[in-house]
Protein backbone atom coordinates (compact mmCIF):
# COMPACT_ATOMS: atom_id res chain seq x y z
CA UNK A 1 -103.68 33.95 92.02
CA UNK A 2 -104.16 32.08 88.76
CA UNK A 3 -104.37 34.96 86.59
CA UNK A 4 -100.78 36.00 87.75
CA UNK A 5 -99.63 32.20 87.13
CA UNK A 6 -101.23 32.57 83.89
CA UNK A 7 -98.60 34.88 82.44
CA UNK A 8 -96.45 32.54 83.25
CA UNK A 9 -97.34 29.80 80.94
CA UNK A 10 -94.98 29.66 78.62
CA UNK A 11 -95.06 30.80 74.53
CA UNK A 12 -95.08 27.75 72.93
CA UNK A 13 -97.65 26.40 75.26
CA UNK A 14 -99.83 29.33 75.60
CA UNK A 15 -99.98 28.96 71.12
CA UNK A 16 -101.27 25.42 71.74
CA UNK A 17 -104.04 26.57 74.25
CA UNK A 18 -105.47 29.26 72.85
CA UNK A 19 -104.97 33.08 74.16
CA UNK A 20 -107.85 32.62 76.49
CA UNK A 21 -107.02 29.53 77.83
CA UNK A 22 -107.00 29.57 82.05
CA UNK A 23 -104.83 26.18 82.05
CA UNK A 24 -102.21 27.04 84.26
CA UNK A 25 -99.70 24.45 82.58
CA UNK A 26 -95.43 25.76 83.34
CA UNK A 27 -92.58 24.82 82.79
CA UNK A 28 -90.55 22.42 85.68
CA UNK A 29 -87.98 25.34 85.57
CA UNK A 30 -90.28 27.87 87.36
CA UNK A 31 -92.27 25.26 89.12
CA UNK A 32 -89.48 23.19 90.98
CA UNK A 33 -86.88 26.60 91.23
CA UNK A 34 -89.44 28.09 92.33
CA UNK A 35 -90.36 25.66 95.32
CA UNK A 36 -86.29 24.75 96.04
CA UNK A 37 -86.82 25.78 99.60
CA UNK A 38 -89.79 25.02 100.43
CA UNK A 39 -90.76 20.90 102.40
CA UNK A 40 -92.54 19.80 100.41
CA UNK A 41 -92.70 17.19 97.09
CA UNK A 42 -94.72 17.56 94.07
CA UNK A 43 -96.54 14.83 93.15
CA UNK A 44 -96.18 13.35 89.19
CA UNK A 45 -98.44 11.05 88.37
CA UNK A 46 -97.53 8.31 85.50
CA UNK A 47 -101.27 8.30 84.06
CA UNK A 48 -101.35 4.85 82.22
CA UNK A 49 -104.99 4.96 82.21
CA UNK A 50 -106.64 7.79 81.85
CA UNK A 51 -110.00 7.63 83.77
CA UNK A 52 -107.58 8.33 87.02
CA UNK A 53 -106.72 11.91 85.55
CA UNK A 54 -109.84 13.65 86.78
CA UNK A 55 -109.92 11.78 90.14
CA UNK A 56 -106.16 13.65 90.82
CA UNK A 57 -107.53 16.94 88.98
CA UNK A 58 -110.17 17.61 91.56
CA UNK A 59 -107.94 16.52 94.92
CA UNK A 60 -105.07 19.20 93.83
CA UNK A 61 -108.27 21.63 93.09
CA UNK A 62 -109.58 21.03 97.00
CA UNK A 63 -105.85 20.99 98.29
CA UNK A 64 -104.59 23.72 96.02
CA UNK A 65 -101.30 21.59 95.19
CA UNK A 66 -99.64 21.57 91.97
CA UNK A 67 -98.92 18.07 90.24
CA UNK A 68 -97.54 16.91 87.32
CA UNK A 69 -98.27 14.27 85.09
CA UNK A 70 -95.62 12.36 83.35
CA UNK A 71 -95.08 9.00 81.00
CA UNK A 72 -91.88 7.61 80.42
CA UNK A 73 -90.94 6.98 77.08
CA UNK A 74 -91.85 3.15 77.44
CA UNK A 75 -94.82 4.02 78.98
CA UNK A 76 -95.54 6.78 76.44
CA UNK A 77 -92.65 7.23 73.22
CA UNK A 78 -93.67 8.20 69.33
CA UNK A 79 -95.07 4.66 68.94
CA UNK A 80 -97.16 5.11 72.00
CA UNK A 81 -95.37 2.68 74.30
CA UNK A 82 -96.75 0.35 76.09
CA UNK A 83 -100.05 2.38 77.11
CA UNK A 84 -100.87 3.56 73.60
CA UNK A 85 -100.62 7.30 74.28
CA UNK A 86 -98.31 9.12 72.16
CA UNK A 87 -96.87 12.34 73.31
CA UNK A 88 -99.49 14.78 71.37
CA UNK A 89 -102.47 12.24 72.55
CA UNK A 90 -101.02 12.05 76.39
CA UNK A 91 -100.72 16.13 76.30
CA UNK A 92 -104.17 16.75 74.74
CA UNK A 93 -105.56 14.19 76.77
CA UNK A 94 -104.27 16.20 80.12
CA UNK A 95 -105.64 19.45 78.69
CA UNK A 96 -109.08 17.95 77.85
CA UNK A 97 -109.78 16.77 81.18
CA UNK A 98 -108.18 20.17 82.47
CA UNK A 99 -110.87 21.95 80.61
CA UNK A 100 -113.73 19.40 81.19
CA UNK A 101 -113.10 19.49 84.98
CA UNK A 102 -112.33 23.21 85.14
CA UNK A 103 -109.07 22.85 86.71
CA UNK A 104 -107.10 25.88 87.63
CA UNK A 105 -104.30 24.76 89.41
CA UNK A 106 -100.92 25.10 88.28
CA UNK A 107 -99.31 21.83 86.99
CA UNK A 108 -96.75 20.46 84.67
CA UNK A 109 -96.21 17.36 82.02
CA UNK A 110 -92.70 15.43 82.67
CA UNK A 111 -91.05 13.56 80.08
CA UNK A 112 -89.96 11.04 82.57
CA UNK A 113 -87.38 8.32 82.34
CA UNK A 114 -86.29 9.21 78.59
CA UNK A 115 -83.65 5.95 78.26
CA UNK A 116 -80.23 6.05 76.84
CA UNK A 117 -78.25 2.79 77.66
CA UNK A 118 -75.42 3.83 75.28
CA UNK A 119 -73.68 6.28 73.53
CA UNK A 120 -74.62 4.89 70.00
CA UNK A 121 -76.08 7.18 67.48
CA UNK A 122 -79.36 4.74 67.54
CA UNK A 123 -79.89 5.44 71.15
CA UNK A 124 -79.36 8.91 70.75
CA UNK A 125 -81.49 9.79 67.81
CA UNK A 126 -84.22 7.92 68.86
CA UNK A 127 -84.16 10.29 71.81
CA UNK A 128 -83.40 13.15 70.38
CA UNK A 129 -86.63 12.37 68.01
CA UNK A 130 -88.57 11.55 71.16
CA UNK A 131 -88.01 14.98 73.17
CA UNK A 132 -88.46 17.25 69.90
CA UNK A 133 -92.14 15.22 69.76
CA UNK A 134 -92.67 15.92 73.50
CA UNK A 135 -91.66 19.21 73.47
CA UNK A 136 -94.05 20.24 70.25
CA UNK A 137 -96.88 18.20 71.63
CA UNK A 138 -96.54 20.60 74.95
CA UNK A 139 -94.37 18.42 77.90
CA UNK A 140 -92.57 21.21 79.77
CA UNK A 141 -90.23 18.89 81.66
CA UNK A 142 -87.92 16.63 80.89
CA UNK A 143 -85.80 13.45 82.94
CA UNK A 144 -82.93 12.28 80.30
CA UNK A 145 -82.17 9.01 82.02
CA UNK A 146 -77.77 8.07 81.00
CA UNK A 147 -78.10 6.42 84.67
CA UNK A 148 -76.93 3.25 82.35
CA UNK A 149 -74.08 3.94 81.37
CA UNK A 150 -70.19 5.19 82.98
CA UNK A 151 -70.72 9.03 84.97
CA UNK A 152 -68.21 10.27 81.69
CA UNK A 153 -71.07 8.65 79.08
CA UNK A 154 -74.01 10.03 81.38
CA UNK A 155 -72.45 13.45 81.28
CA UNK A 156 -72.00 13.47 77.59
CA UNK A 157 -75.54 12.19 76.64
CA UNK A 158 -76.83 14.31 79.17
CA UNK A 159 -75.30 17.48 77.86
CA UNK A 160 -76.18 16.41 74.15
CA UNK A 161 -79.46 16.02 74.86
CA UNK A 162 -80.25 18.70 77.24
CA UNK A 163 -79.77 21.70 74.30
CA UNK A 164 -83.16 22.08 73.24
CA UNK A 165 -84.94 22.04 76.69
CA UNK A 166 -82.67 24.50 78.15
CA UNK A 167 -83.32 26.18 75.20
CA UNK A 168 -86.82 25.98 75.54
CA UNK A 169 -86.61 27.18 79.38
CA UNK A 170 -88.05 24.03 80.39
CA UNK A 171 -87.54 21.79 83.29
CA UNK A 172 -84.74 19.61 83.42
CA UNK A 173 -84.07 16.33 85.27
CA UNK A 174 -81.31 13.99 85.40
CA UNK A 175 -80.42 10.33 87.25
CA UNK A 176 -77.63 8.65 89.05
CA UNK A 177 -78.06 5.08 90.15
CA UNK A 178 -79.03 2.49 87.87
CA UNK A 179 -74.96 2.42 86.91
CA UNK A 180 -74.67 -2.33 85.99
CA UNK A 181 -72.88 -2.85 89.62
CA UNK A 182 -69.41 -4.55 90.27
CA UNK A 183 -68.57 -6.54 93.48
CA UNK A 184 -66.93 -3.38 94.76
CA UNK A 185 -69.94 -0.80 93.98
CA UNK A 186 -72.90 0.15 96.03
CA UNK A 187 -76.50 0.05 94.90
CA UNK A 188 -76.85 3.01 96.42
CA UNK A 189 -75.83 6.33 94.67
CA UNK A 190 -72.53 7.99 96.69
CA UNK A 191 -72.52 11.30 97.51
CA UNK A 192 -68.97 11.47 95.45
CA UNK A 193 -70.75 10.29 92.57
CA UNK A 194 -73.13 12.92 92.67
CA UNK A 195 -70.60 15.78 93.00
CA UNK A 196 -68.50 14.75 90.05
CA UNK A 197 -71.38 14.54 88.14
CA UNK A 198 -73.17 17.97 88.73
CA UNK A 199 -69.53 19.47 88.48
CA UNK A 200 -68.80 18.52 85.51
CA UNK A 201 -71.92 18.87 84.25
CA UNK A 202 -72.31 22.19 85.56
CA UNK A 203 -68.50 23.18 83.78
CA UNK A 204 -70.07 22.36 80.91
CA UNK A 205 -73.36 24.89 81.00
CA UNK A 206 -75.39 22.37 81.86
CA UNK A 207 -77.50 23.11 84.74
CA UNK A 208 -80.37 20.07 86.06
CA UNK A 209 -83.15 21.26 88.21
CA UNK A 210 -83.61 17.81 89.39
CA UNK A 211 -81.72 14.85 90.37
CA UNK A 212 -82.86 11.21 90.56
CA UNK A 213 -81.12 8.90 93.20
CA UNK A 214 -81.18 5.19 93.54
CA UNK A 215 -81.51 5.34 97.92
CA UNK A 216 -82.62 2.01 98.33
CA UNK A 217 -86.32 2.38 97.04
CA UNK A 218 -88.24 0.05 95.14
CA UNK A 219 -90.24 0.41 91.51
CA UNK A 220 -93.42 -0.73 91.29
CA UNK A 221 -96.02 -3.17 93.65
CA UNK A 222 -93.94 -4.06 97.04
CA UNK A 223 -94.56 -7.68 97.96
CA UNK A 224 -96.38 -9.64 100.95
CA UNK A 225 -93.93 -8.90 103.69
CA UNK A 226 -91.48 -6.77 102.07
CA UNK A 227 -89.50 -4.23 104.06
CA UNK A 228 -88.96 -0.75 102.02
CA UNK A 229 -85.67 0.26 102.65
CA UNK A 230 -84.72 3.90 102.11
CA UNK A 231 -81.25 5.76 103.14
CA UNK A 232 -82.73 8.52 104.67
CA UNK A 233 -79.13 9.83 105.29
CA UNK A 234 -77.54 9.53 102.42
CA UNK A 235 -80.59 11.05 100.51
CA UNK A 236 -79.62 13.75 103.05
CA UNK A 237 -75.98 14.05 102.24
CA UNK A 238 -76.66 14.07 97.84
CA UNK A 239 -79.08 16.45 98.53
CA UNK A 240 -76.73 19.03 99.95
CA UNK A 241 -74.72 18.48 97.00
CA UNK A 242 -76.61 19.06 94.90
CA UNK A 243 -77.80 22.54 96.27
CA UNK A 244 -74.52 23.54 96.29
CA UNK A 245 -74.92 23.09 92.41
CA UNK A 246 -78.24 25.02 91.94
CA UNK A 247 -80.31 21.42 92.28
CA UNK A 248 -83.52 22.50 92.96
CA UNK A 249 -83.57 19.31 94.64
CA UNK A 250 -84.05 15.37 94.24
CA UNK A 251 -86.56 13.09 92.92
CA UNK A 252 -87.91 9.93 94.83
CA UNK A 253 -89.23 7.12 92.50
CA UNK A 254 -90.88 3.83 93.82
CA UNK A 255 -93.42 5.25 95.65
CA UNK A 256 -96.21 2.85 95.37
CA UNK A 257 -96.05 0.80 98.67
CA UNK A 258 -94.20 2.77 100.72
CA UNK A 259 -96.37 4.36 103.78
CA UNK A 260 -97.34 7.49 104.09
CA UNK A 261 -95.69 7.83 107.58
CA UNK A 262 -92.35 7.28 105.69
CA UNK A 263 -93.35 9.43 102.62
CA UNK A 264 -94.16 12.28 104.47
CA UNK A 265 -90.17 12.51 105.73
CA UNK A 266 -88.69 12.28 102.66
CA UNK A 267 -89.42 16.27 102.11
CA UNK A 268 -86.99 16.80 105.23
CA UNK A 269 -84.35 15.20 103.23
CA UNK A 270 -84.39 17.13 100.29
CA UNK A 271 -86.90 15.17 97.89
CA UNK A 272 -89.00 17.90 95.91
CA UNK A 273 -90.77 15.47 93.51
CA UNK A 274 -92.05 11.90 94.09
CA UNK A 275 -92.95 9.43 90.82
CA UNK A 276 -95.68 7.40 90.81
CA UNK A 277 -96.74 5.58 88.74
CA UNK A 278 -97.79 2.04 89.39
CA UNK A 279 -100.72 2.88 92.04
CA UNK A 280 -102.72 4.83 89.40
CA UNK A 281 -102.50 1.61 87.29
CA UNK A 282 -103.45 -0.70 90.55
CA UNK A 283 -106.69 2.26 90.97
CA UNK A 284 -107.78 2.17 87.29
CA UNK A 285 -107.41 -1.95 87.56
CA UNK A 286 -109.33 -1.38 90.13
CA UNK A 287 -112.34 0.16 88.36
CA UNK A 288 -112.06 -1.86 85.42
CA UNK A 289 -114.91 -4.06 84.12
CA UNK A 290 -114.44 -8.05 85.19
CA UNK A 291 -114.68 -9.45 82.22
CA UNK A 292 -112.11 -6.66 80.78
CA UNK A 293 -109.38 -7.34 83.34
CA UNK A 294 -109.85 -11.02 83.16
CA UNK A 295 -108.91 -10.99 79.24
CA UNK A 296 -106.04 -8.49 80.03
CA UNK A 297 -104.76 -11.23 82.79
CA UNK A 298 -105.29 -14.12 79.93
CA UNK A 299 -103.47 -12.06 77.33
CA UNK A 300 -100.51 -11.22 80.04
CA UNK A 301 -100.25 -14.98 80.67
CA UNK A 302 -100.80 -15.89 77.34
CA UNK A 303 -97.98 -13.35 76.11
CA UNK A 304 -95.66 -14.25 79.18
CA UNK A 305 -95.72 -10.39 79.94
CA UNK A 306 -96.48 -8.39 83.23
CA UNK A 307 -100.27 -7.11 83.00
CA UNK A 308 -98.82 -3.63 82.41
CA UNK A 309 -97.98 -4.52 78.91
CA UNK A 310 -101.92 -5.21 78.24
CA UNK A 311 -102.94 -1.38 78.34
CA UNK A 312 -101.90 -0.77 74.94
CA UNK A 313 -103.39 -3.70 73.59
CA UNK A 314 -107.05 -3.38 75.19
CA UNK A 315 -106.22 0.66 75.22
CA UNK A 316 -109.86 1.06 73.30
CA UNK A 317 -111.85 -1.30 75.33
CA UNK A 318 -110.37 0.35 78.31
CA UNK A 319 -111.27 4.20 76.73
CA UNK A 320 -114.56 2.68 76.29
CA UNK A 321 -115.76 1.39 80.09
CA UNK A 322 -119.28 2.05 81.31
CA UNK A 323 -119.56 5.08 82.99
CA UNK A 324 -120.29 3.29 86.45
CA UNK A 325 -116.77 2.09 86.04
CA UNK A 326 -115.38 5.87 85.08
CA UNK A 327 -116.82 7.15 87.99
CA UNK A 328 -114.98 4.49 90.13
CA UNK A 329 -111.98 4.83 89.05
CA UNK A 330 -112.50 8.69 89.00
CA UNK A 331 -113.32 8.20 92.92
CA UNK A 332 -110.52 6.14 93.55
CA UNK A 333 -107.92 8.23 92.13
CA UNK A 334 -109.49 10.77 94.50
CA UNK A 335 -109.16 9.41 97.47
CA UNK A 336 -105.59 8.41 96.70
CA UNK A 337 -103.98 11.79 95.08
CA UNK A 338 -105.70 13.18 98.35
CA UNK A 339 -104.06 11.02 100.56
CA UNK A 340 -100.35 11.61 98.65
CA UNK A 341 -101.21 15.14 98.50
CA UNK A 342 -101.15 15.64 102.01
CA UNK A 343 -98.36 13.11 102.81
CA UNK A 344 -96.24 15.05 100.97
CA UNK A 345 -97.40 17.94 102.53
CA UNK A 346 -98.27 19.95 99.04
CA UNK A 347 -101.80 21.07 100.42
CA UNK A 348 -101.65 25.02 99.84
CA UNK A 349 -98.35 24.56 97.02
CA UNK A 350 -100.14 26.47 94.55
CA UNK A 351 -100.51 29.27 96.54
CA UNK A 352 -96.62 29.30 97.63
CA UNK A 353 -96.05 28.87 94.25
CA UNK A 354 -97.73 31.98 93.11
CA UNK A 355 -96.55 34.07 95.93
CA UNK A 356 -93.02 32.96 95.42
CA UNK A 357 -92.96 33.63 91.53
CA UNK A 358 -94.96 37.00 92.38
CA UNK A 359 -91.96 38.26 94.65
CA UNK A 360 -89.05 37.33 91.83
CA UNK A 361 -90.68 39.04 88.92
């Protein structure tokens, strides 16, 4: 099964590993077109620290799932964000451990959440900057984030943007929802919103693979007590939309909190890949040495910052933890990607992958 995913991996990529290479790293085009119709989400993981990596490696090796990993471009830009990996050190970083821990499963690296709050020519040459660096360092998806600003500005970023990847044959991902509201204006994406924008996108030759909705989720750590509140239905309603525009289908962030009863639906309703990000953070806190996380919770307070912030800052004492601590975290992450893995019912995704790319070539 690998070997046939293997021709798959594309040019560019397949230069940077080395002919004999048996990473199995694709592009998001063939990954998520590929899996359109089938229920269930790819996970992408938002590896701030790295020592979770392996611990999600081995549970997509036992539950044959394909995964991606992802930083956004805070998390990860050209000056390394706020986690202190730069695109070429986040990508070889991946590919080590893929080699180290002999992992053959099929997976991708997202760009994810690459900001444009305006149409300026700052905003849009820092990320035009930021997407050539991902895509030589070897990311094979991409989520160009105009959520920001008016649907007629998102469009036009979008569509600027987009060249390159869709000239690359990559995967391509883009947002409605974080639009500055008015007293008149729902949180909540509409479904009208979504049509206009995929239309006119689509007019234009630019075709997403991915859409990300605002449905009522929240980023990050829920609180004590906190109800999650998703619109089940109206994630129902965009996603039909955006089929009807070639949408592979829609992405789910603010997974972190939200229980796996509730995680497992969100397939039904046309989510194909869920974000995460702040649980690996929470597991690799986790794991961390005492004394380390109590001088990253004195610098956060010290700095007025949230803890996040800190992993750039202690990024080499947190590279260099004991390997008692490694193998924690490594555990941890285990148990976890398992546990998402099967919530969102990609046990076996590998395998549909392969089959499904086998029967279209």
């Amino acid at each position: 099964m690998n070997e046939k995913l293997l021709e798959l991996v594309p040019e560019h990529i397949r230069g940077l590993l080395g002919t004999n290479s048996k990473v199995c790293l694709l592009s998001g085009l063939s990954v998520f077109t590929a899996l359109k119709d089938e229920n269930l989400i790819v996970m992408a993981c938002n590896a701030r620290i790295k020592h979770a990596i392996p611990g999600i490696m081995r549970a997509a090796e036992e539950l044959d799932a394909v995964v991606a990993f992802e930083l956004t471009a805070t998390e990860g830009g050209l000056d390394g964000g706020y986690t202190g990996q730069t695109p070429e050190l986040y990508v070889s970083t991946i590919i080590e451990y893929a080699l180290s821990c002999r992992f053959s499963k099929p997976f991708l690296i997202h760009a994810d959440h690459i900001t444009v709050q305006n149409t300026g020519e700052s905003e849009l040459g820092d990320a035009a900057r930021l997407i050539a660096a991902q895509l030589e360092a070897g990311y094979t998806s991409f989520a160009i984030d105009a959520s920001f600003n008016s649907l007629s500005e998102n469009i036009e970023i979008v569509t600027q943007l987009s060249a390159p990847i869709i000239a690359k044959g990559y995967g391509l991902e883009v947002e409605l929802g974080e639009m500055p509201q008015s007293p008149n204006r729902s949180a909540l994406t509409p479904a009208s919103e979504a049509r206009d924008y995929l239309a006119t996108l689509t007019a234009q030759g630019c075709r997403p693979h991915l859409l990300a909705i605002n449905n009522g989720s929240k980023r990050g750590n829920y609180l004590e007590g906190e109800i999650v509140h998703i619109d089940l239905e109206r994630t129902k309603k965009i996603h039909e939309v955006a089929v009807s525009f070639g949408v592979a289908g829609l992405v789910q962030h603010g997974i972190t909190g939200t229980p796996l009863h509730l995680v497992g639906k969100l397939a039904d309703y046309g989510i194909r890949k869920g974000n995460i990000g702040t649980l690996w953070q929470n597991v690799g806190h986790a794991g961390l040495p005492l004394d380390l996380m109590d001088a990253m919770r004195r610098w956060a307070r010290e700095n007025n910052r949230d803890i996040k912030y800190a992993t750039k800052a202690f990024k080499a004492e947190i590279d260099a933890i004991p390997e008692t601590n490694i193998k924690m975290i490594h555990e941890m992450a285990y148990r976890e990607a398992r546990e998402f893995l099967a919530a969102f019912r990609a046990k076996g995704s590998a395998a549909k992958l392969a089959k499904i790319l086998e029967r279209s070539r």
